[in-house]
PDB file of N, CA and C in Angstrom:
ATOM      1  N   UNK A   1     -17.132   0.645  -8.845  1.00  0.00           N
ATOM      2  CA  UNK A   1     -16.760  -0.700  -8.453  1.00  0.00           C
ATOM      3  C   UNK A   1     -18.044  -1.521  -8.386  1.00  0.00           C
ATOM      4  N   UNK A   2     -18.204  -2.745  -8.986  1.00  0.00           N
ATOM      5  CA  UNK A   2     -18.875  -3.281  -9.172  1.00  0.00           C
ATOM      6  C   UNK A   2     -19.080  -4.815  -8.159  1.00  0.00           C
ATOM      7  N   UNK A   3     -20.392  -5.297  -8.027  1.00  0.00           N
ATOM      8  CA  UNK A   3     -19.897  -6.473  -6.867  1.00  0.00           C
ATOM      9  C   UNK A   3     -19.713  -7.397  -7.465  1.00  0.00           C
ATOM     10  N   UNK A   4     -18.742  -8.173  -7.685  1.00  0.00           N
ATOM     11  CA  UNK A   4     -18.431  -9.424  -9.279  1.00  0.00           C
ATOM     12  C   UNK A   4     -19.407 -10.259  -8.332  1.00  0.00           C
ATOM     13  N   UNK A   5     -19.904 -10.578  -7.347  1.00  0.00           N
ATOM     14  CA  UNK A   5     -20.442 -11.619  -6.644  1.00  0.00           C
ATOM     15  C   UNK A   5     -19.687 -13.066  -6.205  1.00  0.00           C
ATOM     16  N   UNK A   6     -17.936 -13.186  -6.467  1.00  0.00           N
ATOM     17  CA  UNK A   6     -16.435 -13.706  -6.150  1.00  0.00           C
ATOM     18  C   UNK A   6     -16.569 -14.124  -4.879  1.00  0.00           C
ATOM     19  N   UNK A   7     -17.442 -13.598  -3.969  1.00  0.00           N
ATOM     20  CA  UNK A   7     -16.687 -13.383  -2.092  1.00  0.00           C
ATOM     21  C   UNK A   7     -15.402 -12.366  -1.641  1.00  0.00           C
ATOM     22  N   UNK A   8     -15.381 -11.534  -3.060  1.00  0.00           N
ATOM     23  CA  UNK A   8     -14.648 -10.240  -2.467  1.00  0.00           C
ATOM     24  C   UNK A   8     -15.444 -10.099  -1.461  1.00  0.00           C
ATOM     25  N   UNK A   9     -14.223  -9.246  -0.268  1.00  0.00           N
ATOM     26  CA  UNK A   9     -14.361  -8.578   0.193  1.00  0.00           C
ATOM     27  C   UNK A   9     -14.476  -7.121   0.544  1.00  0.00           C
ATOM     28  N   UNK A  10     -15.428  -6.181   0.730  1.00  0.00           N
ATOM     29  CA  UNK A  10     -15.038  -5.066   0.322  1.00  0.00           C
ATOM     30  C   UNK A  10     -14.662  -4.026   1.808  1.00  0.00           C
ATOM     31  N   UNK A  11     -14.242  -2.474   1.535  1.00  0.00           N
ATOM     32  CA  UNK A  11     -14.135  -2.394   2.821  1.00  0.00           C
ATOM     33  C   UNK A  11     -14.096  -0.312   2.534  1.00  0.00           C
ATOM     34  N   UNK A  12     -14.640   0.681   3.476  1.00  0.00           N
ATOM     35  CA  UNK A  12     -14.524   1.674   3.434  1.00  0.00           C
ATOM     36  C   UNK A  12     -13.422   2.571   3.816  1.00  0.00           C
ATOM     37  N   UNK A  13     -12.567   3.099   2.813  1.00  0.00           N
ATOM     38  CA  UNK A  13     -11.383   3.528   3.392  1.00  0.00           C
ATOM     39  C   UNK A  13     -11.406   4.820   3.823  1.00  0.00           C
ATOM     40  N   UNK A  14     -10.987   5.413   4.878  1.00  0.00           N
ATOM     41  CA  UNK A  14     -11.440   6.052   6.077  1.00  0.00           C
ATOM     42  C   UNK A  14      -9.912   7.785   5.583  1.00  0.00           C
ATOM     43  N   UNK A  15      -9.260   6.943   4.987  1.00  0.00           N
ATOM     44  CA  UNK A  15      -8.799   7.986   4.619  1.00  0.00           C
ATOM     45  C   UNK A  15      -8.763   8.497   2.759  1.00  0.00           C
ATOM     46  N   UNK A  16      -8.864   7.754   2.002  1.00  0.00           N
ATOM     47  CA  UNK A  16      -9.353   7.970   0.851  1.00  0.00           C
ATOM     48  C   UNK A  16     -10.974   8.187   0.327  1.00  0.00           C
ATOM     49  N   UNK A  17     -11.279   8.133   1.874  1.00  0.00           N
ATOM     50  CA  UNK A  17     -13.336   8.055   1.244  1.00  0.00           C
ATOM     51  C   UNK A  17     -13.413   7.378  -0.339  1.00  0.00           C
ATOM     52  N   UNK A  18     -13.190   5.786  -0.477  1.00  0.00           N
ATOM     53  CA  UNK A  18     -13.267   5.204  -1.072  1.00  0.00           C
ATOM     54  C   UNK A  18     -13.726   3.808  -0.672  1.00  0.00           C
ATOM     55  N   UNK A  19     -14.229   3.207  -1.586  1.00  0.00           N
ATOM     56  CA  UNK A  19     -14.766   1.426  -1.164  1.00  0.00           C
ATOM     57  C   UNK A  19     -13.165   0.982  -1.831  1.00  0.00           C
ATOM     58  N   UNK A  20     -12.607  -0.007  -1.187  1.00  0.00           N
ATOM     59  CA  UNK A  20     -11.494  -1.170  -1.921  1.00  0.00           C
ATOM     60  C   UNK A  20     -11.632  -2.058  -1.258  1.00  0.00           C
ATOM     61  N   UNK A  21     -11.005  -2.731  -2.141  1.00  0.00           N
ATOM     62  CA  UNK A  21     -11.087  -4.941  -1.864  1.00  0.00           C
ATOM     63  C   UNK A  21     -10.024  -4.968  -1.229  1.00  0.00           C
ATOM     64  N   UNK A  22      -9.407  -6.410  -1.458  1.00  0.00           N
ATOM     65  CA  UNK A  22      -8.450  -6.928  -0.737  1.00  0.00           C
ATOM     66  C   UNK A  22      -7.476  -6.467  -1.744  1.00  0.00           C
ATOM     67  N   UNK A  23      -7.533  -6.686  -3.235  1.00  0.00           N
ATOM     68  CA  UNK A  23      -6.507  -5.975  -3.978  1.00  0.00           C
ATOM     69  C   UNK A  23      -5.505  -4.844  -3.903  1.00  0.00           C
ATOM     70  N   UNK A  24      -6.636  -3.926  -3.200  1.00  0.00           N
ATOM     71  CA  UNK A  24      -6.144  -2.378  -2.933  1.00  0.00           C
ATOM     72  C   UNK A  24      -6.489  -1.829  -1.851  1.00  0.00           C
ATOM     73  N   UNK A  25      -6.093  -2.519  -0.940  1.00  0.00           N
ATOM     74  CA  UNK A  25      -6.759  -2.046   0.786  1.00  0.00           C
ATOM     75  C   UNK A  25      -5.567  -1.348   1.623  1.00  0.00           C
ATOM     76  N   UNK A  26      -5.719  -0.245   2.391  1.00  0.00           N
ATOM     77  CA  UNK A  26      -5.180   0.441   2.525  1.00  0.00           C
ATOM     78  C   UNK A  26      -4.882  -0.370   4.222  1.00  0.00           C
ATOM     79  N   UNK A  27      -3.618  -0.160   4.924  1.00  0.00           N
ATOM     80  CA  UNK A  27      -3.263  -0.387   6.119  1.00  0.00           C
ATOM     81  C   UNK A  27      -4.819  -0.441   7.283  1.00  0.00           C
ATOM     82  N   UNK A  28      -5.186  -1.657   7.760  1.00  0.00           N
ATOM     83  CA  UNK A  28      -6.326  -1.820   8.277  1.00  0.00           C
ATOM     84  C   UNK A  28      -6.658  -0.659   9.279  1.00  0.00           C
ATOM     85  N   UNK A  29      -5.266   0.241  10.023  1.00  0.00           N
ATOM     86  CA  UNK A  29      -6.286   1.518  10.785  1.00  0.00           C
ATOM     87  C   UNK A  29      -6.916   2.093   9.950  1.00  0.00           C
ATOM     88  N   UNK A  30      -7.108   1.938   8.831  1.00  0.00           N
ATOM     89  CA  UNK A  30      -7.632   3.216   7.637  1.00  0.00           C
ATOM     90  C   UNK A  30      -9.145   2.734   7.532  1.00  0.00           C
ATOM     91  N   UNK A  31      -9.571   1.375   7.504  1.00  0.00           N
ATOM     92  CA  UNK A  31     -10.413   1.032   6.887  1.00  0.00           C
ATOM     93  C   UNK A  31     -11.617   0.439   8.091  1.00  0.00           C
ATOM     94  N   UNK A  32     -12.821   0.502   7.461  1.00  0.00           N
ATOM     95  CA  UNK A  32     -13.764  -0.087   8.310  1.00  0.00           C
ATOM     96  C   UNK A  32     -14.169  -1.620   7.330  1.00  0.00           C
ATOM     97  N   UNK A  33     -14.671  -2.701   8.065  1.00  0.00           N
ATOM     98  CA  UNK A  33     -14.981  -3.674   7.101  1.00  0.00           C
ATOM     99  C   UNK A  33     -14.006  -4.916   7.724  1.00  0.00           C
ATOM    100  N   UNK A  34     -14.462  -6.293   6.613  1.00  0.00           N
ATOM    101  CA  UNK A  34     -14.891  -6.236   5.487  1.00  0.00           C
ATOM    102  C   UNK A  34     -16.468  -6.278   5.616  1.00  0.00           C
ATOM    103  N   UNK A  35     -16.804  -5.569   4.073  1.00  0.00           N
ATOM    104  CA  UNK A  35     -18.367  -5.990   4.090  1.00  0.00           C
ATOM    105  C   UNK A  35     -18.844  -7.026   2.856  1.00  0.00           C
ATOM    106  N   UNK A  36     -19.828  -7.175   2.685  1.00  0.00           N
ATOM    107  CA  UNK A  36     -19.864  -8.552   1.411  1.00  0.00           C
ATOM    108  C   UNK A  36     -20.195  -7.674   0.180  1.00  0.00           C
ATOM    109  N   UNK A  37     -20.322  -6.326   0.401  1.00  0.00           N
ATOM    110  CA  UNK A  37     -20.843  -6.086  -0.959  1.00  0.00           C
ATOM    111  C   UNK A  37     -20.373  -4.543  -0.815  1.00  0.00           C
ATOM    112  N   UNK A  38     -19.603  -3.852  -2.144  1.00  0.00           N
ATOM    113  CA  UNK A  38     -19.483  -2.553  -2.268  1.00  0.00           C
ATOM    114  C   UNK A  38     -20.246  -1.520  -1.757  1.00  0.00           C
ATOM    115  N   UNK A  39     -21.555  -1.772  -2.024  1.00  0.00           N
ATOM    116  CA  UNK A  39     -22.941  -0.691  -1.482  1.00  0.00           C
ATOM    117  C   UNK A  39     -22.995  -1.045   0.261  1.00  0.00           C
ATOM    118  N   UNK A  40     -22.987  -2.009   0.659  1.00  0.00           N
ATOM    119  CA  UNK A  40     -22.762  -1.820   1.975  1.00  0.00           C
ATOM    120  C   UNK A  40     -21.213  -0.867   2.382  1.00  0.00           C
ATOM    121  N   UNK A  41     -20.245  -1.454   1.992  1.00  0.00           N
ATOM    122  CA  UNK A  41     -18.832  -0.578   2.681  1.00  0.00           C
ATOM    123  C   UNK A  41     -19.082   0.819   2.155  1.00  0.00           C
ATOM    124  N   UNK A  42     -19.638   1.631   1.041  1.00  0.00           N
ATOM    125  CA  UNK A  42     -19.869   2.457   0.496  1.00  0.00           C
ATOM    126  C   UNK A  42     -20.570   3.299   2.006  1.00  0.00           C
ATOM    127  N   UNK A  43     -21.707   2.507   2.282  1.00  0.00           N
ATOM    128  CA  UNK A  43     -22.695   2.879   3.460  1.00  0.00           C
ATOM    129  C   UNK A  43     -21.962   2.653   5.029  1.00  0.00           C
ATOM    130  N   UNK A  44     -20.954   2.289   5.410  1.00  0.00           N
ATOM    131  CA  UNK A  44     -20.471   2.009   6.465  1.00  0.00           C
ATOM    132  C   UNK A  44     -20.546   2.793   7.227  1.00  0.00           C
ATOM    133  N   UNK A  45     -20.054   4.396   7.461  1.00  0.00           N
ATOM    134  CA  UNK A  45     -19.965   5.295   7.888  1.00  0.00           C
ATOM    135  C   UNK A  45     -21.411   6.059   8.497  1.00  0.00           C
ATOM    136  N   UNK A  46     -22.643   5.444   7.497  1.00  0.00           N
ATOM    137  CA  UNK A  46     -24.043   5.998   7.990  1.00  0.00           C
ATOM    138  C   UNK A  46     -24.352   4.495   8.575  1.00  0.00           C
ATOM    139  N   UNK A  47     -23.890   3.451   8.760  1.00  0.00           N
ATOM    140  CA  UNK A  47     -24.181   2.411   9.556  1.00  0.00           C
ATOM    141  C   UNK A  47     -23.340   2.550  11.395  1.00  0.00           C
ATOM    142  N   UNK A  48     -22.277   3.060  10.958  1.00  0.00           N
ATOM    143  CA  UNK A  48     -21.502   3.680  12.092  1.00  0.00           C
ATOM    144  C   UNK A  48     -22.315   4.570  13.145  1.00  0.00           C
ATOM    145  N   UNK A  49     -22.821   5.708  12.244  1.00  0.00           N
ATOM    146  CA  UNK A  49     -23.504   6.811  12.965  1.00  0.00           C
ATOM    147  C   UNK A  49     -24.987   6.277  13.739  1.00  0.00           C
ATOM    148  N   UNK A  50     -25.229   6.045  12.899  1.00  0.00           N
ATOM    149  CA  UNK A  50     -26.409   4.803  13.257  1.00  0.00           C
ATOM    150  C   UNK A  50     -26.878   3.907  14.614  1.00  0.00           C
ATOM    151  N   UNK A  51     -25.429   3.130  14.447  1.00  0.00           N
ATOM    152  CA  UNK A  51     -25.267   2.600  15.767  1.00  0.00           C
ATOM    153  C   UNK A  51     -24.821   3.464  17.323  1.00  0.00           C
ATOM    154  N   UNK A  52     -24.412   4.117  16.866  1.00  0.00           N
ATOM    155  CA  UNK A  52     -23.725   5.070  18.369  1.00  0.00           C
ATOM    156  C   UNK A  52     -24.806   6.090  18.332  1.00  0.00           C
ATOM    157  N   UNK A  53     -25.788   6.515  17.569  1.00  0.00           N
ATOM    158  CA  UNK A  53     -26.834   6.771  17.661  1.00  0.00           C
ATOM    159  C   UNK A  53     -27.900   5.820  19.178  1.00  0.00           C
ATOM    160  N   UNK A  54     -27.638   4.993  18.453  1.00  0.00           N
ATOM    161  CA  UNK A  54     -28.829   4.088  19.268  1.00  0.00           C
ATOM    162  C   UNK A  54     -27.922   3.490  20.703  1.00  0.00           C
ATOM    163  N   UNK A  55     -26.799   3.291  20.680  1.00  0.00           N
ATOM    164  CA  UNK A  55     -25.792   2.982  21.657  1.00  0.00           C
ATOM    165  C   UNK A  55     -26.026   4.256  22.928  1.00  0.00           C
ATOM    166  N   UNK A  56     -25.907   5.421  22.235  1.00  0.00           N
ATOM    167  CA  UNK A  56     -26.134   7.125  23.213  1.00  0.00           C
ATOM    168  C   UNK A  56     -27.445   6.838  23.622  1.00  0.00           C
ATOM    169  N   UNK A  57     -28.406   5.981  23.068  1.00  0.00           N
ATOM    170  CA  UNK A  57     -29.811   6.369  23.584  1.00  0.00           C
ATOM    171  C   UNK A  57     -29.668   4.931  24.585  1.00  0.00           C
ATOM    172  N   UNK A  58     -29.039   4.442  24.435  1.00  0.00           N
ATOM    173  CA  UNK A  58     -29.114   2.964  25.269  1.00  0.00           C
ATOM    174  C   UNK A  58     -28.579   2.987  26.385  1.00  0.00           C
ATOM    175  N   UNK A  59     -26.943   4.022  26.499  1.00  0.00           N
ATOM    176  CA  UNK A  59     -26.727   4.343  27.746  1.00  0.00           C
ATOM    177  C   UNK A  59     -27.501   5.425  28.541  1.00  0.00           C
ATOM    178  N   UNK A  60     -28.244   6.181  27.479  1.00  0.00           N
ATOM    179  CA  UNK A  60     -28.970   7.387  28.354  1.00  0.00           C
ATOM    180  C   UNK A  60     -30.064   6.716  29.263  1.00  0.00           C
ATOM    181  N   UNK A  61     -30.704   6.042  28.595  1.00  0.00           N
ATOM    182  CA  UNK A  61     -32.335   5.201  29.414  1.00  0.00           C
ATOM    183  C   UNK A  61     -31.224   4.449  30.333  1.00  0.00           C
ATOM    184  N   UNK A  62     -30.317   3.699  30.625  1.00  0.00           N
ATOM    185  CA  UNK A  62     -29.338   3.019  31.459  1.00  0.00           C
ATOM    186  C   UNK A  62     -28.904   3.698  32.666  1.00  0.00           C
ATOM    187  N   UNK A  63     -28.663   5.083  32.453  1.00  0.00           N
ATOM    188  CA  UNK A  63     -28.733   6.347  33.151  1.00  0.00           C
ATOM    189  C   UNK A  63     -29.912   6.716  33.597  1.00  0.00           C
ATOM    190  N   UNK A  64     -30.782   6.392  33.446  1.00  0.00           N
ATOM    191  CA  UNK A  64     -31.951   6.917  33.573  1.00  0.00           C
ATOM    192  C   UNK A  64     -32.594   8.176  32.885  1.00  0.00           C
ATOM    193  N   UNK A  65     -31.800   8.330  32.205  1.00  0.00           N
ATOM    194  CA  UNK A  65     -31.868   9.866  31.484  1.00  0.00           C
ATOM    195  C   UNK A  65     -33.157  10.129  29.995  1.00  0.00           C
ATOM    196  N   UNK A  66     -33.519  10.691  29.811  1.00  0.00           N
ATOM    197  CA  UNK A  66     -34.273  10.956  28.383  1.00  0.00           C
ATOM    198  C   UNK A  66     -33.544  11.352  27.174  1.00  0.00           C
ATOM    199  N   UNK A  67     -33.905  10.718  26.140  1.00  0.00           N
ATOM    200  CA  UNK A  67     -33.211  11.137  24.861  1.00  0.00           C
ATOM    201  C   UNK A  67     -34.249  11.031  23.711  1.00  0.00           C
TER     202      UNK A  67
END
């Protein structure tokens, strides 16, 4: 899938481990998004981890805790 550069929207589907647009988007619990570009929704899932990564370290120091 290519990014036509349109203002598609694109989005990571959570149960097909696939990128789709608005064309072919699966029932929104399925999907994460939208993102502006295929290679981002492609990446969603390591943007996900990412954040709750840094979220766990944000409540730990909040806690007072080390991480």
């Amino acid at each position: 899938m290519s990014d036509s550069g349109s203002g598609e929207r694109y989005y990571w589907c959570l149960r097909h481990h696939r990128v789709e647009t608005d064309a072919d988007i699966c029932p929104a619990r399925y999907v994460l998004g939208p993102y502006a570009s295929a290679h981002d929704a492609e990446h969603a899932l390591e943007k996900v981890r990412q954040r709750n990564e840094e979220w766990d370290a944000e409540d730990a120091r909040w806690a007072g805790e080390e991480r």
